[in-house]
Protein backbone atom coordinates (compact mmCIF):
# COMPACT_ATOMS: atom_id res chain seq x y z
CA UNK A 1 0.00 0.00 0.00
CA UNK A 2 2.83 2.05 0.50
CA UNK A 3 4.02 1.72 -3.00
CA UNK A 4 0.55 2.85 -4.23
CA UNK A 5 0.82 5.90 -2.03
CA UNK A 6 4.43 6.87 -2.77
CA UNK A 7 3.27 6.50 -6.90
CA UNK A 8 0.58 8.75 -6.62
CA UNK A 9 2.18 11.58 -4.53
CA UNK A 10 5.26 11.50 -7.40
CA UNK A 11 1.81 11.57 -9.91
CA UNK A 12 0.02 14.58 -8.50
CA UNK A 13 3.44 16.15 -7.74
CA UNK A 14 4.53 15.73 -12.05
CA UNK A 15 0.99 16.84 -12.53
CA UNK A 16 1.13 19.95 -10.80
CA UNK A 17 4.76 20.52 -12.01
CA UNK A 18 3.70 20.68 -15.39
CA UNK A 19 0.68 23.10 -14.88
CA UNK A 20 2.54 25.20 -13.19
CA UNK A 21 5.54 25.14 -15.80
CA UNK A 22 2.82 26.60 -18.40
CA UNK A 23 2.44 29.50 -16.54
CA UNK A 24 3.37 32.70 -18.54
CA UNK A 25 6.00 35.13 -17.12
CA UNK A 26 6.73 38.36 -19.44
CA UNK A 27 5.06 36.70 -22.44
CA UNK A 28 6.51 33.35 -22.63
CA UNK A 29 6.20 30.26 -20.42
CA UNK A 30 8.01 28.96 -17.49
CA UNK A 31 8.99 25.90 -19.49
CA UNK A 32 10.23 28.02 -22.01
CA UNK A 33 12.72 29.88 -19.78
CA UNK A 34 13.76 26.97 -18.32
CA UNK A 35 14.75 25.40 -21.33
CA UNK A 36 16.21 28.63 -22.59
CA UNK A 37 18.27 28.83 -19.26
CA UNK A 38 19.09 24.96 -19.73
CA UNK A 39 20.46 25.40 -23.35
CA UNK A 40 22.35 28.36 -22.35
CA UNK A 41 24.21 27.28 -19.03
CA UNK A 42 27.71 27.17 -18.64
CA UNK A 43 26.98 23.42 -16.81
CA UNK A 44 24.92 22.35 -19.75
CA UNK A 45 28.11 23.15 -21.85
CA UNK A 46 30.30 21.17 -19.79
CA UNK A 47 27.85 17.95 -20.04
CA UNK A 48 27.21 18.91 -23.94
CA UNK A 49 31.39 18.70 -24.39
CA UNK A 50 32.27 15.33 -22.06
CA UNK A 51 28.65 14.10 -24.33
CA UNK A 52 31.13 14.86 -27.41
CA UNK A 53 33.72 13.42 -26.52
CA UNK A 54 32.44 10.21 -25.28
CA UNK A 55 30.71 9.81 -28.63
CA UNK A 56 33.86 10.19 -30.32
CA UNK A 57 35.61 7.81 -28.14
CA UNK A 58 32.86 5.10 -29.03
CA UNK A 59 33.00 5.60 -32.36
CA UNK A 60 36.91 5.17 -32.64
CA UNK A 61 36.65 2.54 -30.46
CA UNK A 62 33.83 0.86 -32.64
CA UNK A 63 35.85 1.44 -35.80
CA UNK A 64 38.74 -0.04 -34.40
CA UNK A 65 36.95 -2.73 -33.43
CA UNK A 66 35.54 -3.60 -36.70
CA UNK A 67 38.67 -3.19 -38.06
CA UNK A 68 40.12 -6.19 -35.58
CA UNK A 69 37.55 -8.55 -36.89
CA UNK A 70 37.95 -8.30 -40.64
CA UNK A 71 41.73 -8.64 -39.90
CA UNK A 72 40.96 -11.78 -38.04
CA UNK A 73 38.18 -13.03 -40.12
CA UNK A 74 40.09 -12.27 -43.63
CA UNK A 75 43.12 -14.00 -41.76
CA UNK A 76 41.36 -17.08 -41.28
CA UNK A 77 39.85 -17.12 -44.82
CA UNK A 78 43.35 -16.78 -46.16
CA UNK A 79 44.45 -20.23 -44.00
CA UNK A 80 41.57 -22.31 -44.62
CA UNK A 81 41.99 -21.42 -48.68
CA UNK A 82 46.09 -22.44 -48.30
CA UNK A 83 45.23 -25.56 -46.67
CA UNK A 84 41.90 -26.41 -49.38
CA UNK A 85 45.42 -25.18 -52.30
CA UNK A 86 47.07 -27.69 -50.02
C-alpha cells in the first residue's frame, strides 16, 4: 500500500509541475525559460562537451573494433583457402 501511495504523490506532484511550468511570465512560459536557461548554461556546456567526446571515443573505439575482426576473419579465410590449395 505504501508503493501505491508513494506513486501517486510522485503523480500529483509531475501533474502539478507541469501546470505550473505553463504559466506565462513576461510573455513566454516557465517551461520556455527553463529550457532557454538549460540550453544556455555554462553546466549544460560542460555535459554537452564530455557528451562529445564520449561519442567520439565510441565511435573510434567501434571502428577499431571492426577493423580487428575483418583482420581476423580475412586472416582465417586466407588459412583455410592455403590448406583447401594444399
Amino acid at each position: 500500500m505504501e508503493e501505491l501511495k508513494y506513486i501517486l504523490k510522485c503523480f500529483c506532484f509531475t501533474a502539478l509541475l507541469i501546470v505550473l511550468m505553463q504559466v506565462k511570465v513576461g510573455g513566454t512560459s516557465m517551461e520556455e525559460h527553463s529550457f532557454r536557461w538549460l540550453r544556455s548554461s555554462t553546466v549544460s556546456e560542460y555535459i554537452q562537451s564530455a557528451a562529445a567526446g564520449g561519442a567520439m571515443a565510441l565511435r573510434s573505439l567501434g571502428k577499431t573494433l571492426k577493423d580487428g575482426v575483418e583482420n581476423t576473419v580475412s586472416g582465417f579465410q586466407e588459412g583455410a583457402h592455403q590448406k583447401a590449395i594444399r
